[in-house]
PDB file of N, CA and C in Angstrom:
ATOM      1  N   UNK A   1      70.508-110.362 -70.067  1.00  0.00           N
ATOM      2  CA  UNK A   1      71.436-109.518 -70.811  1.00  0.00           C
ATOM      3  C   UNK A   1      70.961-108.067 -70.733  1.00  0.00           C
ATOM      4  N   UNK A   2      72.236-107.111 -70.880  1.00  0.00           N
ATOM      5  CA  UNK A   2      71.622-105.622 -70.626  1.00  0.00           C
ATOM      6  C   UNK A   2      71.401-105.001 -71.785  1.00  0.00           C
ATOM      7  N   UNK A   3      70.604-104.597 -72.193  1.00  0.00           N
ATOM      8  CA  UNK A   3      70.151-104.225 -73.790  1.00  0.00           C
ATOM      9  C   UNK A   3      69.689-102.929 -73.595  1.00  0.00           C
ATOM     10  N   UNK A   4      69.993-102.159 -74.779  1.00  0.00           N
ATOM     11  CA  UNK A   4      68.694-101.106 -75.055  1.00  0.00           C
ATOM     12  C   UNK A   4      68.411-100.970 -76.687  1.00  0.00           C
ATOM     13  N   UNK A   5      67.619-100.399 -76.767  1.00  0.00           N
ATOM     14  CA  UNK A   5      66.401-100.258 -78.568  1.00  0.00           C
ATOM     15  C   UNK A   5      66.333 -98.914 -79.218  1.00  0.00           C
ATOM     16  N   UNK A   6      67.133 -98.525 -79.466  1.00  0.00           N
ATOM     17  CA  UNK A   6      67.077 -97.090 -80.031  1.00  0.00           C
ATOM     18  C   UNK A   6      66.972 -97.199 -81.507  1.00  0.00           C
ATOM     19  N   UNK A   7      66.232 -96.205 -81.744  1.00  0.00           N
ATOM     20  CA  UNK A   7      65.792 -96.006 -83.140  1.00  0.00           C
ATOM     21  C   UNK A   7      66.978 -94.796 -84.046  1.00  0.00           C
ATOM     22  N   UNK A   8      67.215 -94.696 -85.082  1.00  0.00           N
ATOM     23  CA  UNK A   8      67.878 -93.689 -85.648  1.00  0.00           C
ATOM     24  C   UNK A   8      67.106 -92.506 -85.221  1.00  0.00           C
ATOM     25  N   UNK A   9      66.199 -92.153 -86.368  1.00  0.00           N
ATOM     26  CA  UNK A   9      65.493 -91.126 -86.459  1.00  0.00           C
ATOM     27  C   UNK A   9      64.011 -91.527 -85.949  1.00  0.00           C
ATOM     28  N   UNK A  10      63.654 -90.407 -85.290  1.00  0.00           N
ATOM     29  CA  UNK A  10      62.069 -90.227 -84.877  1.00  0.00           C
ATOM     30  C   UNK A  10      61.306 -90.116 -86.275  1.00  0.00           C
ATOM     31  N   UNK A  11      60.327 -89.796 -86.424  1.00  0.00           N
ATOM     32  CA  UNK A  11      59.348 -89.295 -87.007  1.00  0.00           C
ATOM     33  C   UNK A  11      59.469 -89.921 -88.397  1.00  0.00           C
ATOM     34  N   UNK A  12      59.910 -90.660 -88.584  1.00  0.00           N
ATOM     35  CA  UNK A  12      60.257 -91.476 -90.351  1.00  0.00           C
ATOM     36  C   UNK A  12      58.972 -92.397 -90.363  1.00  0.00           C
ATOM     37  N   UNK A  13      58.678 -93.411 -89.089  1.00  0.00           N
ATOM     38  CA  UNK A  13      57.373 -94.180 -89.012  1.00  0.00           C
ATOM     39  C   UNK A  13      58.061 -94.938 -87.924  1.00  0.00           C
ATOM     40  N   UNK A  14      56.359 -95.102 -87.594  1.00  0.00           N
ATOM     41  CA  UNK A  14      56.643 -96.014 -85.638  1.00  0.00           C
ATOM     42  C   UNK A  14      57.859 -97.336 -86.196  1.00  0.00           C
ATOM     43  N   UNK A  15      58.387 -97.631 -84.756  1.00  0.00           N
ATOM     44  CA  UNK A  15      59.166 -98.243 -84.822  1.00  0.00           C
ATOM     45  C   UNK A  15      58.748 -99.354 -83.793  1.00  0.00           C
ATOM     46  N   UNK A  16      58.906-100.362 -83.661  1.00  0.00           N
ATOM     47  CA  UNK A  16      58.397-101.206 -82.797  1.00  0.00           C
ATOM     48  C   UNK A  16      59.184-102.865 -82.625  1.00  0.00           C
ATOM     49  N   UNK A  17      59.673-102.705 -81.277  1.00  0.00           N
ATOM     50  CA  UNK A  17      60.290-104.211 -81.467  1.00  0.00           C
ATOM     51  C   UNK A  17      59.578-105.355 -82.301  1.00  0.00           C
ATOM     52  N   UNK A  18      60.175-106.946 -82.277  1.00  0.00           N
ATOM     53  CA  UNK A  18      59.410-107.710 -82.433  1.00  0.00           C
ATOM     54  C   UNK A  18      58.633-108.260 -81.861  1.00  0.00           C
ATOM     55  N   UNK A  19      59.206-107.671 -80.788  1.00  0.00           N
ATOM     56  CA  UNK A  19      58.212-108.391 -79.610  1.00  0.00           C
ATOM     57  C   UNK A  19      56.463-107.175 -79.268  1.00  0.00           C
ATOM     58  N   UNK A  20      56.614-106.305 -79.941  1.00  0.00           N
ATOM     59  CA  UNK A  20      55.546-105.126 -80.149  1.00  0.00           C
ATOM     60  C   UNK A  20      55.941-103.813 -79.142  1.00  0.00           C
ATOM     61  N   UNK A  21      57.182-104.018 -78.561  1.00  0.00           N
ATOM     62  CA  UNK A  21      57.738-102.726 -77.514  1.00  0.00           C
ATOM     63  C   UNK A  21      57.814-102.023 -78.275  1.00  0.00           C
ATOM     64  N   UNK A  22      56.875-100.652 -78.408  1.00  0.00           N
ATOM     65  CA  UNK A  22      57.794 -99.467 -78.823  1.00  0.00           C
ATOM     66  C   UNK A  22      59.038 -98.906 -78.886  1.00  0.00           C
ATOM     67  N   UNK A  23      60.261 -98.872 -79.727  1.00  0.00           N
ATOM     68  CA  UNK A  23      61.094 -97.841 -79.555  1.00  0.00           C
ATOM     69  C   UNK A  23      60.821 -96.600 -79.158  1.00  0.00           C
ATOM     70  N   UNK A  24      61.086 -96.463 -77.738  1.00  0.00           N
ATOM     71  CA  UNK A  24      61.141 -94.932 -77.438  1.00  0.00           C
ATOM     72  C   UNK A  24      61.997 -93.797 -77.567  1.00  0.00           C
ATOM     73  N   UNK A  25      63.805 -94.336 -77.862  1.00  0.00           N
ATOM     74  CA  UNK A  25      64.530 -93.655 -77.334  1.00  0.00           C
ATOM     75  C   UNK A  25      65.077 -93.245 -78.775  1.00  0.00           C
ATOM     76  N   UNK A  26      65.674 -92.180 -79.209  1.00  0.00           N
ATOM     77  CA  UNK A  26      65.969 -92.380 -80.902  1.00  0.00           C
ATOM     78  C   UNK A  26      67.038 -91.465 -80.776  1.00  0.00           C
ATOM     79  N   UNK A  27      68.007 -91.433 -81.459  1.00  0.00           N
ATOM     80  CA  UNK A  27      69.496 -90.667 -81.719  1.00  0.00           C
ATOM     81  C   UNK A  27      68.796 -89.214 -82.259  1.00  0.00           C
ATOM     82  N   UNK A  28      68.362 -89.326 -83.243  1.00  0.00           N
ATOM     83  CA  UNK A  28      67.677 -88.010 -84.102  1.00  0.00           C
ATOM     84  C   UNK A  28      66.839 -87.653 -83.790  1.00  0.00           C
ATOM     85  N   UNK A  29      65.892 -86.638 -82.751  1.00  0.00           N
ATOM     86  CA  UNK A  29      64.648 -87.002 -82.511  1.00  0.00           C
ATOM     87  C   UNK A  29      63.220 -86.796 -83.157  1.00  0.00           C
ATOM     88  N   UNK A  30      63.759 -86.226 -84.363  1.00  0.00           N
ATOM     89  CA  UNK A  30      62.730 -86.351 -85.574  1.00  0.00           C
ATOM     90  C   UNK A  30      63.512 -85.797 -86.684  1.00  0.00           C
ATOM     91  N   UNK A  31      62.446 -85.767 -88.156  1.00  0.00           N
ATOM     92  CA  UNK A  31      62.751 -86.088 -89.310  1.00  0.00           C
ATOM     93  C   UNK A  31      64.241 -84.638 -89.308  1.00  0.00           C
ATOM     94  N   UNK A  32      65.066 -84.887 -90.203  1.00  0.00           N
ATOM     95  CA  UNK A  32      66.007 -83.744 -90.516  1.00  0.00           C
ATOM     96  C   UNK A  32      66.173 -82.874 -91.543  1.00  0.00           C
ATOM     97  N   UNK A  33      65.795 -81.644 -91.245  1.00  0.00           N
ATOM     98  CA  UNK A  33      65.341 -80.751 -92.142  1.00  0.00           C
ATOM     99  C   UNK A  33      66.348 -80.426 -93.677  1.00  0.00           C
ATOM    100  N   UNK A  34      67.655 -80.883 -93.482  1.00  0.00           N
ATOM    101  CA  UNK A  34      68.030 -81.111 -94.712  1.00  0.00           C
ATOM    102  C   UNK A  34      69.121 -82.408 -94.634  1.00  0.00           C
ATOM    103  N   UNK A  35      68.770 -83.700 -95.490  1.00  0.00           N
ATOM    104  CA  UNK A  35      69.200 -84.416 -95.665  1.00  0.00           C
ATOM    105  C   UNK A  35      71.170 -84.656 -96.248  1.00  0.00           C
ATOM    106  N   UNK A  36      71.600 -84.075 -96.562  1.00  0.00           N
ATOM    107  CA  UNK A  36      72.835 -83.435 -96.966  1.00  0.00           C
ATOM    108  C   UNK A  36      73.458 -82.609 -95.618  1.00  0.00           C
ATOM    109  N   UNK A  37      73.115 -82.397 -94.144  1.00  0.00           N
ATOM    110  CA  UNK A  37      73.951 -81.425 -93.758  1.00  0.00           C
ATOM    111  C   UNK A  37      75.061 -82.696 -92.660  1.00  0.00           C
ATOM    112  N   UNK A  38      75.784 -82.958 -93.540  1.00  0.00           N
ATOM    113  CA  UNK A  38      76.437 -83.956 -92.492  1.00  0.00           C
ATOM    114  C   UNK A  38      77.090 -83.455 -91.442  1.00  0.00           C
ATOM    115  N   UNK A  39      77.784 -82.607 -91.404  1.00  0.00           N
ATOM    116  CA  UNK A  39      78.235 -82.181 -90.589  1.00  0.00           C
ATOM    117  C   UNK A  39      77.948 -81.856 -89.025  1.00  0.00           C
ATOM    118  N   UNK A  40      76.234 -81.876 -88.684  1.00  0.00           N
ATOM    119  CA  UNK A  40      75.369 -81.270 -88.237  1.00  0.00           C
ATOM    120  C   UNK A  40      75.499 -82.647 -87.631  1.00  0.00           C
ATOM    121  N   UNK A  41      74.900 -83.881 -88.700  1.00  0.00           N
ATOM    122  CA  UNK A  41      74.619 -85.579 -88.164  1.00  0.00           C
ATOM    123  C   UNK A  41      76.020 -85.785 -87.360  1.00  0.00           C
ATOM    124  N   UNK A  42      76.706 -85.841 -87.820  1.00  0.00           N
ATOM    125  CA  UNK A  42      78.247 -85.669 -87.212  1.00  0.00           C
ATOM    126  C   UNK A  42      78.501 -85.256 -85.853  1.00  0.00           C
ATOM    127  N   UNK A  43      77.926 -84.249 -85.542  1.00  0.00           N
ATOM    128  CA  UNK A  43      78.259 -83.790 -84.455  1.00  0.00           C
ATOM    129  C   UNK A  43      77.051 -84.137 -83.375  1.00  0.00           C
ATOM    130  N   UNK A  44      75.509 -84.690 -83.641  1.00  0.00           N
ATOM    131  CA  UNK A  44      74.989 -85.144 -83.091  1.00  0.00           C
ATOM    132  C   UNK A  44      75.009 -86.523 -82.900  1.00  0.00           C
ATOM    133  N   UNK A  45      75.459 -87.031 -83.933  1.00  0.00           N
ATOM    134  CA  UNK A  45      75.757 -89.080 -83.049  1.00  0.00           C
ATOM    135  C   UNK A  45      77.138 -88.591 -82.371  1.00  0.00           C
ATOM    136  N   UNK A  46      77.947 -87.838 -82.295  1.00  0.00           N
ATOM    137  CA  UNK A  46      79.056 -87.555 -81.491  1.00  0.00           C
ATOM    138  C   UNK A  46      78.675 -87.124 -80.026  1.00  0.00           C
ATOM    139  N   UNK A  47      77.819 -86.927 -80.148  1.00  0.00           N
ATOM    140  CA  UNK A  47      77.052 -86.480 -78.659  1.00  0.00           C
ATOM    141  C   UNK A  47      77.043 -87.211 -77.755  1.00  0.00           C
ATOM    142  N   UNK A  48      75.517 -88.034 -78.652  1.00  0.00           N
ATOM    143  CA  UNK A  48      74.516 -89.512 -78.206  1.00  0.00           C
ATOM    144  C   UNK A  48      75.863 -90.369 -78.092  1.00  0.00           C
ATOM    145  N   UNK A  49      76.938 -90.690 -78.581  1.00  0.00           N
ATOM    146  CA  UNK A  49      77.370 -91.880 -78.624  1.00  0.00           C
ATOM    147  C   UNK A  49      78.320 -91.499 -77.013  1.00  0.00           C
ATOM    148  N   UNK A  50      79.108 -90.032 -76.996  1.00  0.00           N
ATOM    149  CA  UNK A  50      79.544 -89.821 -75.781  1.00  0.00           C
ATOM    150  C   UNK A  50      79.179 -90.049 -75.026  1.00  0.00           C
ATOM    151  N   UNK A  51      77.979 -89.351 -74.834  1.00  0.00           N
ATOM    152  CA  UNK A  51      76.721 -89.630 -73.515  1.00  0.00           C
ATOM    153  C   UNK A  51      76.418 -91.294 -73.107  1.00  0.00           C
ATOM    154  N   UNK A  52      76.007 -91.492 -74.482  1.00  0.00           N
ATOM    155  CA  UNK A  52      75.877 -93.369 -73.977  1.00  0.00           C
ATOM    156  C   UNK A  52      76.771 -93.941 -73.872  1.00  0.00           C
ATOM    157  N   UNK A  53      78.536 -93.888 -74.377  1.00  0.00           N
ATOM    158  CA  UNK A  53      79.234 -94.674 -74.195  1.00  0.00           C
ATOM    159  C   UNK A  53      79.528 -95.140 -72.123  1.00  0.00           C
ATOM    160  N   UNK A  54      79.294 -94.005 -72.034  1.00  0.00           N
ATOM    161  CA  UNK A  54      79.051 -94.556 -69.805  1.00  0.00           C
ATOM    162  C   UNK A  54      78.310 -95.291 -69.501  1.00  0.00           C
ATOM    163  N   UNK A  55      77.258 -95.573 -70.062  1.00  0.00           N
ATOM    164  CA  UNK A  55      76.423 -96.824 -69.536  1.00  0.00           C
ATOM    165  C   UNK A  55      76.655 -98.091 -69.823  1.00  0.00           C
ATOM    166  N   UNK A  56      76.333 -99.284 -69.161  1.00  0.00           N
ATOM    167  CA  UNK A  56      76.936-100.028 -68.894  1.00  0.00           C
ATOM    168  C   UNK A  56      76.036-101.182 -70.299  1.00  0.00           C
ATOM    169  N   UNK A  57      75.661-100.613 -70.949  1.00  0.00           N
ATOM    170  CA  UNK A  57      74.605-101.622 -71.400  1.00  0.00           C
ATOM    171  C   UNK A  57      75.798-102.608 -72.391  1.00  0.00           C
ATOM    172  N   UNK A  58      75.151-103.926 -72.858  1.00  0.00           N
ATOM    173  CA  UNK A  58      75.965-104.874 -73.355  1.00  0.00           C
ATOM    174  C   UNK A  58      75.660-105.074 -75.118  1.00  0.00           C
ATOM    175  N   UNK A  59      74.077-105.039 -75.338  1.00  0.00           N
ATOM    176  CA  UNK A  59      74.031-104.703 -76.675  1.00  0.00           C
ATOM    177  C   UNK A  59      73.147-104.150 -76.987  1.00  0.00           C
ATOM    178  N   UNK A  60      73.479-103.056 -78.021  1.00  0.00           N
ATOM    179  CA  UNK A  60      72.460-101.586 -78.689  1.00  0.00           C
ATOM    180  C   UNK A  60      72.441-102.783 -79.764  1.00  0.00           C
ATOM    181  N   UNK A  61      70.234-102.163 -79.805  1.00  0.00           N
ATOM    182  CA  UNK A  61      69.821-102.410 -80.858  1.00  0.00           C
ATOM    183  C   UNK A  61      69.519-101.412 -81.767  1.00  0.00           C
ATOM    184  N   UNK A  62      69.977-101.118 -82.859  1.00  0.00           N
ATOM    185  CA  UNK A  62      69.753 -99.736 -83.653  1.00  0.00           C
ATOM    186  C   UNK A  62      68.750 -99.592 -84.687  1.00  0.00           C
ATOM    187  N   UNK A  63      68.184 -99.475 -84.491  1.00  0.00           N
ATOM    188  CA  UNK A  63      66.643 -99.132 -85.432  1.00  0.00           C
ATOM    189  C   UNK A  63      67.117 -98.297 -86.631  1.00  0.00           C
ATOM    190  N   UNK A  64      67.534 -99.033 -88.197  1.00  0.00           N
ATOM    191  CA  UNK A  64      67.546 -98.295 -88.727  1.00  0.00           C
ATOM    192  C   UNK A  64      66.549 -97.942 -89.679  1.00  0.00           C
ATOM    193  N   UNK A  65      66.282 -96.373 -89.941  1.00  0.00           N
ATOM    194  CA  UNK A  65      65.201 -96.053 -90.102  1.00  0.00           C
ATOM    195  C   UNK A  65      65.344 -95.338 -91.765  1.00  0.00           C
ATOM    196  N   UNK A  66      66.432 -95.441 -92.689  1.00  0.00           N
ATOM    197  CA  UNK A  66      66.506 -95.328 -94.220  1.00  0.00           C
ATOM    198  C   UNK A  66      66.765 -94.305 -94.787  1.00  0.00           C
ATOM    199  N   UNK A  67      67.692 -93.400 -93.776  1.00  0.00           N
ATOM    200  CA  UNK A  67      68.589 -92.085 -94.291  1.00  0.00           C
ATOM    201  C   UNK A  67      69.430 -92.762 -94.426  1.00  0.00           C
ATOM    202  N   UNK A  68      70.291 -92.722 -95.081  1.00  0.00           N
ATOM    203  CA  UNK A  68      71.297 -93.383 -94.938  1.00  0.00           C
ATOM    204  C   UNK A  68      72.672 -92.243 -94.622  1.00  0.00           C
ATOM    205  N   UNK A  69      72.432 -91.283 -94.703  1.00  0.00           N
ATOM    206  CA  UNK A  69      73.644 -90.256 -94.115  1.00  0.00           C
ATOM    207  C   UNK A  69      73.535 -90.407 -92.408  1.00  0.00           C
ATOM    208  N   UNK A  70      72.540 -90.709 -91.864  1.00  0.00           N
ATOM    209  CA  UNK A  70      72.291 -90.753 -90.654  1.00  0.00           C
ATOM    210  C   UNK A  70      73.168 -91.717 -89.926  1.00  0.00           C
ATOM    211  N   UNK A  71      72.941 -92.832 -90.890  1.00  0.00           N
ATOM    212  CA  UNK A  71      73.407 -94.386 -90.224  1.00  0.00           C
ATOM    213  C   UNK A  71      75.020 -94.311 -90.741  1.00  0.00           C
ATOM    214  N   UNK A  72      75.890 -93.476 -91.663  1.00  0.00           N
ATOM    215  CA  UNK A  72      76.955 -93.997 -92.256  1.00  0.00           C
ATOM    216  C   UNK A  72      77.824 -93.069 -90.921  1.00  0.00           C
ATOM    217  N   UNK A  73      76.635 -91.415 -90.670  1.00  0.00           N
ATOM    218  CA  UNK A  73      77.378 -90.568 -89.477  1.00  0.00           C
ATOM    219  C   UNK A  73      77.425 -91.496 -87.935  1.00  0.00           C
ATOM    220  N   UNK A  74      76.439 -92.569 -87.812  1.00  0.00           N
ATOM    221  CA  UNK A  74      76.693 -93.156 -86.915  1.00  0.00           C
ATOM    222  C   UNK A  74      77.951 -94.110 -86.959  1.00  0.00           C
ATOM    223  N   UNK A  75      77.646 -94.833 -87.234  1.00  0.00           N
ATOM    224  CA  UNK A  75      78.930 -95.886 -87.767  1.00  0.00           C
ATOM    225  C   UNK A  75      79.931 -95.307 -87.725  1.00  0.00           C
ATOM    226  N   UNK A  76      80.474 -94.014 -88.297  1.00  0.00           N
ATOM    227  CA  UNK A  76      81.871 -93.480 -88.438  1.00  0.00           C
ATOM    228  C   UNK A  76      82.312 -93.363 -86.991  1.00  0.00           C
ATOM    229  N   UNK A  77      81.264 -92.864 -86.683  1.00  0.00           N
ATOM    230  CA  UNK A  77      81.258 -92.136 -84.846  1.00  0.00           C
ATOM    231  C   UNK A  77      81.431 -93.101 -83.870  1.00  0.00           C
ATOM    232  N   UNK A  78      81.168 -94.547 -83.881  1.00  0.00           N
ATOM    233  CA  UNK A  78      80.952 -96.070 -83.121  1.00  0.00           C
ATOM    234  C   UNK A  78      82.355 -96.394 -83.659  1.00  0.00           C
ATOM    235  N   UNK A  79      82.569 -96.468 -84.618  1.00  0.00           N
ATOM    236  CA  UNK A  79      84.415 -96.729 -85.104  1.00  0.00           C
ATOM    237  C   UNK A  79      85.191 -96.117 -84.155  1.00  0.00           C
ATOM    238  N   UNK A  80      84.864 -94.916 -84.299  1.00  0.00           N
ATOM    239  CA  UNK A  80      86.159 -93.580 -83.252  1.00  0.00           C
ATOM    240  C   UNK A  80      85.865 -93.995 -82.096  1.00  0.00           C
ATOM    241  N   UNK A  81      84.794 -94.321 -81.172  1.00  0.00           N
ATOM    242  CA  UNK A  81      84.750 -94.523 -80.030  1.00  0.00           C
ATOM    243  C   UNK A  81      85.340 -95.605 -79.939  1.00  0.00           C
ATOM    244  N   UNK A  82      85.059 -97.022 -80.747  1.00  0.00           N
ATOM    245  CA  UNK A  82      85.484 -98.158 -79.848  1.00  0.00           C
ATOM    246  C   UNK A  82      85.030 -98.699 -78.963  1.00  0.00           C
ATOM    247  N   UNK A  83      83.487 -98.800 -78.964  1.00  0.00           N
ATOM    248  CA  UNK A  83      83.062 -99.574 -77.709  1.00  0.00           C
ATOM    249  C   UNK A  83      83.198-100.782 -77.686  1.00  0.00           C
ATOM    250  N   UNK A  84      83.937-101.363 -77.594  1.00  0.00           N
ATOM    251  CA  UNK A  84      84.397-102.308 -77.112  1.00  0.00           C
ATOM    252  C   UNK A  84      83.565-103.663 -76.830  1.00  0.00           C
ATOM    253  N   UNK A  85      83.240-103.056 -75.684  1.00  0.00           N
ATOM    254  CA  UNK A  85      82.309-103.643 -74.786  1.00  0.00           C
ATOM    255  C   UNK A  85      80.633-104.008 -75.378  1.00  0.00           C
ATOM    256  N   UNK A  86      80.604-103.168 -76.049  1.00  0.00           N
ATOM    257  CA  UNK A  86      79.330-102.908 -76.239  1.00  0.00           C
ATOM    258  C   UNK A  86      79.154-103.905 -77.839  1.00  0.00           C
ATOM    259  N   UNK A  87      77.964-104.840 -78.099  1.00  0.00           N
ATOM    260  CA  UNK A  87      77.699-105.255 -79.290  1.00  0.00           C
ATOM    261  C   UNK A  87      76.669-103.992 -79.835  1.00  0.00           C
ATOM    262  N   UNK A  88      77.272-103.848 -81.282  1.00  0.00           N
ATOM    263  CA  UNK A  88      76.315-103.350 -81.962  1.00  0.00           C
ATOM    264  C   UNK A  88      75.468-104.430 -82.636  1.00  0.00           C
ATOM    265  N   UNK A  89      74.240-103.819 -82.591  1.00  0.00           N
ATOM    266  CA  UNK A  89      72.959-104.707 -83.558  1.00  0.00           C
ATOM    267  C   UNK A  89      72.588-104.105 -84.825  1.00  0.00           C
ATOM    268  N   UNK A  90      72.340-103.771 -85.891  1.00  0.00           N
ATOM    269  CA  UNK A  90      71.791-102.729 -86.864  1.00  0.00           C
ATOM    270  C   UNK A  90      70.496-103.726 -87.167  1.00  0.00           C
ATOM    271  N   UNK A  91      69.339-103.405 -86.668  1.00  0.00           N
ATOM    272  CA  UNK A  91      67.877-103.717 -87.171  1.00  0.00           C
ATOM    273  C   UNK A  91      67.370-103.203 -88.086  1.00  0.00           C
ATOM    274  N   UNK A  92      66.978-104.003 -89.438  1.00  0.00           N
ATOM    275  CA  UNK A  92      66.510-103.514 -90.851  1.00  0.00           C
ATOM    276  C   UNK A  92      65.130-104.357 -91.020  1.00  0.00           C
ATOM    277  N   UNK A  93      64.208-103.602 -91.591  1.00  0.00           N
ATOM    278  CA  UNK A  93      63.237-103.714 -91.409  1.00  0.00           C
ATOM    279  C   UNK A  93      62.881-104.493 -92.778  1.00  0.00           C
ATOM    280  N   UNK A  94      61.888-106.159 -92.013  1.00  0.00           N
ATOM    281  CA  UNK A  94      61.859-106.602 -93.698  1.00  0.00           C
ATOM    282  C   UNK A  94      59.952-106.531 -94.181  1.00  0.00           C
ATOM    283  N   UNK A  95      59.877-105.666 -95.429  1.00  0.00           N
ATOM    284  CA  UNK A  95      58.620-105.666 -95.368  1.00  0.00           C
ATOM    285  C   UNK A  95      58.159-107.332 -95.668  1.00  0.00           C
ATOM    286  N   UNK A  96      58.417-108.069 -96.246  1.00  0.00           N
ATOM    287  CA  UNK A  96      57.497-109.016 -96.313  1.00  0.00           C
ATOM    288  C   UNK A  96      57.156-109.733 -94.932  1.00  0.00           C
ATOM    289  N   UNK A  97      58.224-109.901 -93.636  1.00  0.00           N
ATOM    290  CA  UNK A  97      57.568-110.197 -92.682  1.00  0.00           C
ATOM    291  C   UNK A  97      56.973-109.426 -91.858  1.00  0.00           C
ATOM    292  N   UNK A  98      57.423-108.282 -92.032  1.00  0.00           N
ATOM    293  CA  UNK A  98      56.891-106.817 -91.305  1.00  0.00           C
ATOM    294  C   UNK A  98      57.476-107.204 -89.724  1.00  0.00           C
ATOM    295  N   UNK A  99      58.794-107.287 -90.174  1.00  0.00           N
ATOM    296  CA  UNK A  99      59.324-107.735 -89.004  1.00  0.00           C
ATOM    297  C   UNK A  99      61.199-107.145 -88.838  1.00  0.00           C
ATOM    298  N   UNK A 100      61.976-106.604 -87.604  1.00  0.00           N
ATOM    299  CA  UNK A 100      63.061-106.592 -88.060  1.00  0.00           C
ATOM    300  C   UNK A 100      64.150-107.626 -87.794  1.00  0.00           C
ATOM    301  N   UNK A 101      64.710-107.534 -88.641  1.00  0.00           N
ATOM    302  CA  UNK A 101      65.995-108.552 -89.321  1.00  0.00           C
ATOM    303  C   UNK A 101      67.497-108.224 -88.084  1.00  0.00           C
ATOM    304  N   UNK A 102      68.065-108.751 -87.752  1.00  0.00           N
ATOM    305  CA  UNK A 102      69.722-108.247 -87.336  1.00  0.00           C
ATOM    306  C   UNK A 102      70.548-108.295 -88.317  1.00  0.00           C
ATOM    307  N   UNK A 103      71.048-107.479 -87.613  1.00  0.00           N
ATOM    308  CA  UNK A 103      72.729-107.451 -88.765  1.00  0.00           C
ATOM    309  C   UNK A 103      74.027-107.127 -87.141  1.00  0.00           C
ATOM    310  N   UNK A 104      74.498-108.156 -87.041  1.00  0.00           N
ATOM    311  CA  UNK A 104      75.276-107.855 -85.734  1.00  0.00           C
ATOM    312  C   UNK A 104      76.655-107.481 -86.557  1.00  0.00           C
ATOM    313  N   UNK A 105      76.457-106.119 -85.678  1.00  0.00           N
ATOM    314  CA  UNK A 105      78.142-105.045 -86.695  1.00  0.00           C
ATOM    315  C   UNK A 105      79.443-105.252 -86.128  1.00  0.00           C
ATOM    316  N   UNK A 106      80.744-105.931 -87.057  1.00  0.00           N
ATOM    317  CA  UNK A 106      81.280-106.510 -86.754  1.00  0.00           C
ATOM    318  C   UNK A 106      82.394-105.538 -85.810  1.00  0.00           C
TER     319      UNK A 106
END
């Protein structure tokens, strides 16, 4: 299967598959200097999601990382596109297994 592992935001804390792969690739690429500027998040998952909607991959795994303005500007932005094609994953992190969870977005 064609997959990729992207994290929301950089710099919140390492991110790491379950399998121990680093997330390398991240929508935000570090922390955001004011939490409230949606507009700003808005227009950057509008970017990332343009840019990635051409590749051919089959399911994004999304590292979410506990802004939650981050993840609601994504989501709005994955609605408008319509990928179709593409499964979304939303990965939430559970501390007691120290492990992440799926949430496959419907």
């Amino acid at each position: 299967m064609n997959e990729s592992h992207v994290g929301l935001c950089d710099g919140r804390h390492p991110i790491v598959q379950n399998d121990e792969t680093p997330v390398t690739e991240f929508i935000f690429p570090s922390e955001v200097d004011d939490p409230l500027d949606f507009t700003s998040f808005h227009k950057v998952v509008s970017k990332w999601n343009n840019r990635w909607a051409r590749s051919e991959v089959e399911t994004l795994y999304l590292y979410v990382t506990g802004l939650t303005p981050l993840l609601t500007a994504f989501l709005s932005n994955w609605v408008k596109i319509k990928l179709v094609k593409t499964q979304l994953v939303l990965m939430h992190y559970n501390r007691d297994t120290e492990k992440y969870e799926e949430e496959v977005w419907p």
